[in-house]
N, C-alpha and C. Protein backbone atom coordinates (compact mmCIF):
# COMPACT_ATOMS: atom_id res chain seq x y z
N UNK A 1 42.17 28.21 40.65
CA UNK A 1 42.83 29.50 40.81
C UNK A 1 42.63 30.00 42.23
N UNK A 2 43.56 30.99 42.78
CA UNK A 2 43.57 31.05 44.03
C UNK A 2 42.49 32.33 44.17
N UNK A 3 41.38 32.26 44.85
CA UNK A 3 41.02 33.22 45.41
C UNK A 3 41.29 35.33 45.41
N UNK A 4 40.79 35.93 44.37
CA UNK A 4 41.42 36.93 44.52
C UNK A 4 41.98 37.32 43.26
N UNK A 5 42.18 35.98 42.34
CA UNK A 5 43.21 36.35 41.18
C UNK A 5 42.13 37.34 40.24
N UNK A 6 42.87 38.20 39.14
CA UNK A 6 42.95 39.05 38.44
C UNK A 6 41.69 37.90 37.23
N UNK A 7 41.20 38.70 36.59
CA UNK A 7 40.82 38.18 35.44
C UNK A 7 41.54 37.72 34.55
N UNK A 8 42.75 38.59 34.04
CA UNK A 8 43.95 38.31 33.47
C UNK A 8 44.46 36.78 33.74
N UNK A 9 44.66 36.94 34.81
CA UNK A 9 45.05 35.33 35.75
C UNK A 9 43.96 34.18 35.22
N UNK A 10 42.96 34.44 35.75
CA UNK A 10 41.59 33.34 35.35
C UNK A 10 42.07 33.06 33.62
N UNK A 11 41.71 34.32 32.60
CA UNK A 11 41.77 33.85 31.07
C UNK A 11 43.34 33.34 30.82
N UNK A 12 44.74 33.21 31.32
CA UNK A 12 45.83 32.84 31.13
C UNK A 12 45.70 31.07 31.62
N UNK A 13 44.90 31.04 32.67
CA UNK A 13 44.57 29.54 33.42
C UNK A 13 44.24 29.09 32.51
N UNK A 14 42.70 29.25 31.86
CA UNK A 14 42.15 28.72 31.15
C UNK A 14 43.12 28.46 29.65
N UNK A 15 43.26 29.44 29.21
CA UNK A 15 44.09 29.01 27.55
C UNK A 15 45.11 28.20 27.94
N UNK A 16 46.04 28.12 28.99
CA UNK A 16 47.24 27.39 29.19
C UNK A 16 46.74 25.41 29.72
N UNK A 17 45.50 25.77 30.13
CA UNK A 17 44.76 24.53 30.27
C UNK A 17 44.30 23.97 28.86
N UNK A 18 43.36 24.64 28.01
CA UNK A 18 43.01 24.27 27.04
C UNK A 18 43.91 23.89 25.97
N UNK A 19 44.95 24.33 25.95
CA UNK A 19 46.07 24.24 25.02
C UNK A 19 47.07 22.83 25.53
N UNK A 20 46.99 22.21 26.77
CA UNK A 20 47.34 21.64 27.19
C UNK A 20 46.62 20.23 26.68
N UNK A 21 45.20 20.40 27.08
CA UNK A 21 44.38 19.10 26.86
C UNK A 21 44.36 19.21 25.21
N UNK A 22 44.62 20.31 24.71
CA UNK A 22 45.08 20.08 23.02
C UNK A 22 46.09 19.00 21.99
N UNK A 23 47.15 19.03 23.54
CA UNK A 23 48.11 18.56 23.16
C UNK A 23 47.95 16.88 23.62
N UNK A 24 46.85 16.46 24.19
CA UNK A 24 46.76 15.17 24.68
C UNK A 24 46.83 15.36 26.18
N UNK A 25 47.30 16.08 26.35
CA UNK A 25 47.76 15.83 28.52
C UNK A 25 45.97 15.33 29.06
N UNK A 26 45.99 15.04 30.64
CA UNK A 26 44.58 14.41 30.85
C UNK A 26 44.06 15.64 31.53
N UNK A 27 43.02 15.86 31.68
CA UNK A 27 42.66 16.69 32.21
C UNK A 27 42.64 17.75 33.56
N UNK A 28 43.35 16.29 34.50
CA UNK A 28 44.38 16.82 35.93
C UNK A 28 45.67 17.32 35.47
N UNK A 29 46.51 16.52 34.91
CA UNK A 29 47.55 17.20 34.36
C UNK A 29 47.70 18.65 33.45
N UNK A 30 46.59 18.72 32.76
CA UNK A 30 45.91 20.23 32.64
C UNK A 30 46.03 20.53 32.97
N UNK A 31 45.39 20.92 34.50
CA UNK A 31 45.23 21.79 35.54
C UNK A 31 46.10 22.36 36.07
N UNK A 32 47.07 21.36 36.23
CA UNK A 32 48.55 21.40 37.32
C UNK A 32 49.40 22.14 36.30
N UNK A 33 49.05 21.70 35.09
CA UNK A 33 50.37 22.48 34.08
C UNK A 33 50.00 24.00 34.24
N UNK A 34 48.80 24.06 34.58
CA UNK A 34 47.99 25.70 34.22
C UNK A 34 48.20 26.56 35.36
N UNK A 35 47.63 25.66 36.32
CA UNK A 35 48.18 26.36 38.07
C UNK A 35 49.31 26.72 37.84
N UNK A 36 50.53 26.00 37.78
CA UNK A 36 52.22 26.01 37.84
C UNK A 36 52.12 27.29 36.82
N UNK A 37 51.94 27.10 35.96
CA UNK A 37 52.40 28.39 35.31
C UNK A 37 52.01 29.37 35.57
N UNK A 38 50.80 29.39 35.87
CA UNK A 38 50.27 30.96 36.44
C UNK A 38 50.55 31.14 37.68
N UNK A 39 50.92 30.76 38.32
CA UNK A 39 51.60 30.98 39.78
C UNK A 39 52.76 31.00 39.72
N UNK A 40 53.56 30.97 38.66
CA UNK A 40 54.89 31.21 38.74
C UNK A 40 54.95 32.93 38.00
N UNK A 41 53.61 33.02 36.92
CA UNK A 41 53.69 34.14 36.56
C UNK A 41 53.43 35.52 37.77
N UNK A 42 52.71 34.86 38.57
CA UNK A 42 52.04 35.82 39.52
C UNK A 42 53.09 36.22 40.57
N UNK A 43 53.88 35.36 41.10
CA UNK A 43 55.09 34.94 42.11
C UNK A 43 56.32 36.01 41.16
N UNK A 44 56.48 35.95 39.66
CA UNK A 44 57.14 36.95 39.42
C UNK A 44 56.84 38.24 39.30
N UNK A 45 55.99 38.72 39.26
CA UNK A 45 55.09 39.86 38.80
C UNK A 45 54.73 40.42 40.63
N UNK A 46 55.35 39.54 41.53
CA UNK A 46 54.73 40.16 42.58
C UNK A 46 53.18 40.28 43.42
N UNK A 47 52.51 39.19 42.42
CA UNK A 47 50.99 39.16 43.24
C UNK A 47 51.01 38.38 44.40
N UNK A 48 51.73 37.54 44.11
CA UNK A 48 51.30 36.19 45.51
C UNK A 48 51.88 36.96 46.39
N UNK A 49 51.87 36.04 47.79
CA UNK A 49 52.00 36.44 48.93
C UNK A 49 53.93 35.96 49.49
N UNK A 50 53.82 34.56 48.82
CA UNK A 50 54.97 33.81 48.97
C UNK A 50 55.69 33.48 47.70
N UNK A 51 56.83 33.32 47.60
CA UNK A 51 57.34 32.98 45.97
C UNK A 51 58.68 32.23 46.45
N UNK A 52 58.89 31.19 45.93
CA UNK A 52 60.60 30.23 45.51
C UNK A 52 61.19 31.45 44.87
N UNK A 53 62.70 30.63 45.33
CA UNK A 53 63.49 31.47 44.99
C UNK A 53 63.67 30.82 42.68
N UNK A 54 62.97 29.51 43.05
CA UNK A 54 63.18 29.04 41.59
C UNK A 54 62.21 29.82 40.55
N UNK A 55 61.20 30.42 41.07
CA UNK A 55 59.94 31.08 40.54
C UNK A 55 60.28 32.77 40.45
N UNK A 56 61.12 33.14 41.23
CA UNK A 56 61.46 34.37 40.75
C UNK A 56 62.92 34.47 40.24
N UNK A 57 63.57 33.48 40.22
CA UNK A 57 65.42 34.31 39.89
C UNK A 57 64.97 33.19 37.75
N UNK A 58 64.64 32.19 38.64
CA UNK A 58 64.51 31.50 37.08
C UNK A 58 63.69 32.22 36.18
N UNK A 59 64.04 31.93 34.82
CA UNK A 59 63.37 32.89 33.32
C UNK A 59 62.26 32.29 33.31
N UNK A 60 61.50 33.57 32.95
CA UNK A 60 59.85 33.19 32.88
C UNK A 60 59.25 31.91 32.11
N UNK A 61 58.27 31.34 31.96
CA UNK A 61 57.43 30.46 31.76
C UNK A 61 57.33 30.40 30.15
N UNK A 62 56.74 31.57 30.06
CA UNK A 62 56.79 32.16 28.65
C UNK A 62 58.24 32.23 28.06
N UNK A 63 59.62 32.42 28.49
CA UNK A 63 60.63 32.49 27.95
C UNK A 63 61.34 31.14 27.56
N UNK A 64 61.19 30.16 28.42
CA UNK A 64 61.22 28.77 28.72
C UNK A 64 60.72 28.19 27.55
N UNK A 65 59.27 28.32 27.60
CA UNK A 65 58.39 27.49 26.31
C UNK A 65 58.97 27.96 25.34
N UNK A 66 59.37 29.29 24.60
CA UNK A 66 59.75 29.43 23.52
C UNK A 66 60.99 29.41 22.98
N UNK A 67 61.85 29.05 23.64
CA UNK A 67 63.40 27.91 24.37
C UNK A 67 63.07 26.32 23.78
N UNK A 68 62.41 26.34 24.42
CA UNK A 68 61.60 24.53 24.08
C UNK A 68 61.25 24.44 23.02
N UNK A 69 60.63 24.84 22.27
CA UNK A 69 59.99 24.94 21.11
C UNK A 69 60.92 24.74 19.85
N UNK A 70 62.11 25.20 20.17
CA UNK A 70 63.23 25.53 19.05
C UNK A 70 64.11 23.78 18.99
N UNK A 71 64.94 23.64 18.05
CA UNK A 71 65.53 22.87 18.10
C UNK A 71 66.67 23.00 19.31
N UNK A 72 67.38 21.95 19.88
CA UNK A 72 68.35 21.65 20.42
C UNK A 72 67.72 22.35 21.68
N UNK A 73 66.80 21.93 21.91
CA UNK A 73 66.25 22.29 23.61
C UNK A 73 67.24 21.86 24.63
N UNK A 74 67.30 22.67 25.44
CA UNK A 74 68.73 22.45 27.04
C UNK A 74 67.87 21.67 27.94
N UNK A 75 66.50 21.61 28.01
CA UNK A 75 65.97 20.89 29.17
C UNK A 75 65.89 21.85 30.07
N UNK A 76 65.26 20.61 31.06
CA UNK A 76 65.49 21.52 32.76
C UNK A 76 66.58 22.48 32.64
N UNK A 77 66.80 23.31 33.58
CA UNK A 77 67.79 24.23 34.03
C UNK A 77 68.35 23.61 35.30
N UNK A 78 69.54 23.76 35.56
CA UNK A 78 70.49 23.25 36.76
C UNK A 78 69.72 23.54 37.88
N UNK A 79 68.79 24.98 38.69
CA UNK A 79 68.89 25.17 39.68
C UNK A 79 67.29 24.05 39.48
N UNK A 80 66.61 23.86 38.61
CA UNK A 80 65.45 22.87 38.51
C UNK A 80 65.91 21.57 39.24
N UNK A 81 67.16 21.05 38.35
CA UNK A 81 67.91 19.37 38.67
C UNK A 81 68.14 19.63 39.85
N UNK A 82 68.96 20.64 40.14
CA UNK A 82 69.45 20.68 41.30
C UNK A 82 68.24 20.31 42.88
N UNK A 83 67.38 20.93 42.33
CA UNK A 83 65.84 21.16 43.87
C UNK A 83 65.17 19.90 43.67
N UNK A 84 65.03 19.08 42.16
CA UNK A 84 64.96 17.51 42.49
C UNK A 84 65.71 16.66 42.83
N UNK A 85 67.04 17.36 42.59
CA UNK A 85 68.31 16.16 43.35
C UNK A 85 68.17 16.05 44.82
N UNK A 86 67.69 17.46 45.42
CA UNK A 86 67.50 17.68 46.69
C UNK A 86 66.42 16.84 47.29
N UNK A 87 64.97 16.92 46.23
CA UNK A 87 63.84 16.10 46.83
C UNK A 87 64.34 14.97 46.96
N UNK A 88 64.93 14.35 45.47
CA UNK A 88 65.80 12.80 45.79
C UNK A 88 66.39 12.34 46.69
N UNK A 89 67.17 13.61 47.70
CA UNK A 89 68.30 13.50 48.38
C UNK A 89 69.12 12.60 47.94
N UNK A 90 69.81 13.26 46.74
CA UNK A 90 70.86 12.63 45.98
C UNK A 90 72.29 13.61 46.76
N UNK A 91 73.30 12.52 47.23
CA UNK A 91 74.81 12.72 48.03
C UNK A 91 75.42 13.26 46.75
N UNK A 92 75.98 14.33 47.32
CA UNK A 92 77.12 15.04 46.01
C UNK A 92 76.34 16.02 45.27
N UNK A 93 75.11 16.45 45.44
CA UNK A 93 74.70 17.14 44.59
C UNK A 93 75.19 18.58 44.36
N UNK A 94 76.02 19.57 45.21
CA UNK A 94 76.16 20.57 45.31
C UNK A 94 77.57 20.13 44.66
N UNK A 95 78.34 19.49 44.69
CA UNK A 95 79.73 19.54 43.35
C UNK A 95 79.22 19.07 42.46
N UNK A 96 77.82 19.00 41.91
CA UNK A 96 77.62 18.41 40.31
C UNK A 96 77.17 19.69 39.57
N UNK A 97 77.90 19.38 38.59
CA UNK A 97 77.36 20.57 37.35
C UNK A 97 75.82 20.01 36.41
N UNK A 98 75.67 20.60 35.28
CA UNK A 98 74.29 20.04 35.17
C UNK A 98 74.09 18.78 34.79
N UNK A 99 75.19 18.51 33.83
CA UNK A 99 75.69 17.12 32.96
C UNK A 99 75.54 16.15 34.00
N UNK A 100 76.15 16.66 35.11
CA UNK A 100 76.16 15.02 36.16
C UNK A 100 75.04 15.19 36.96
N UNK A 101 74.27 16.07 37.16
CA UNK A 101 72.88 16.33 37.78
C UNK A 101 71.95 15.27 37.19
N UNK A 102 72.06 15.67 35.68
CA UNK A 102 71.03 14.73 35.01
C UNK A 102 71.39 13.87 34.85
N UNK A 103 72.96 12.87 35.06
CA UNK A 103 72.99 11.62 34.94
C UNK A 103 72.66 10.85 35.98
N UNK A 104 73.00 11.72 37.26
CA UNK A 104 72.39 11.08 38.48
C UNK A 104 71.04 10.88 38.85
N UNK A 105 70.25 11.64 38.23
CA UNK A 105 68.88 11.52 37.91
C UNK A 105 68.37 11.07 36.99
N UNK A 106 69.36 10.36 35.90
CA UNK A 106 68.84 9.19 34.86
C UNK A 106 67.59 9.76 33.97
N UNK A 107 68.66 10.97 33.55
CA UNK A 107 68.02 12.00 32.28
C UNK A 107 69.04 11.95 31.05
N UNK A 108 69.93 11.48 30.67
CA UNK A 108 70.60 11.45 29.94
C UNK A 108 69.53 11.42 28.99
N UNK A 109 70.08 12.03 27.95
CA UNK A 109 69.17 12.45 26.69
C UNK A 109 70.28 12.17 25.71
């Protein structure tokens, strides 16, 4: 956790970690799942210093998981595919809608 954070912050780290290594993840992957989320919570809420534009316009963490949870989950969100098509530097990505985002990224589900 970064330096500074709230208690709130610290006990959200921890349960989102523990609940993680619940589910099987390894114990680094824990971490990273726990960081990411609480820094996306903090980045919306206005604590951090710096924030993506994917961490504040995109629906919360908490809104997401309980999205997921339900049947007929959507997956990633477009502007998500979209910022790995970018890391990919995948050609054409700005005329693809989400359908061809994720085929070009060999997510077809």
């Amino acid at each position: 956790m970064p330096r500074g954070s709230s208690p709130k912050r610290e006990r959200q780290y921890e349960h989102i970690k523990e609940s993680a290594q619940e589910r099987g993840e390894s114990t680094e992957r824990a971490k990273e799942i726990a960081a990411r989320t609480v820094n996306k919570e903090r980045a919306r809420s206005g604590e951090s210093k710096t924030a993506s534009r994917t961490s504040t316009q995109d629906m919360s963490s908490g809104r997401r998981g309980g999205l997921r949870s339900g049947k007929g989950s959507q997956g990633p969100t477009y502007d998500q595919l979209y910022e790995e098509a970018k890391r990919r530097n995948i050609h054409g990505r700005s005329d693809m809608n989400k359908t061809e985002l994720q085929r070009a990224l060999g997510r077809e589900d």
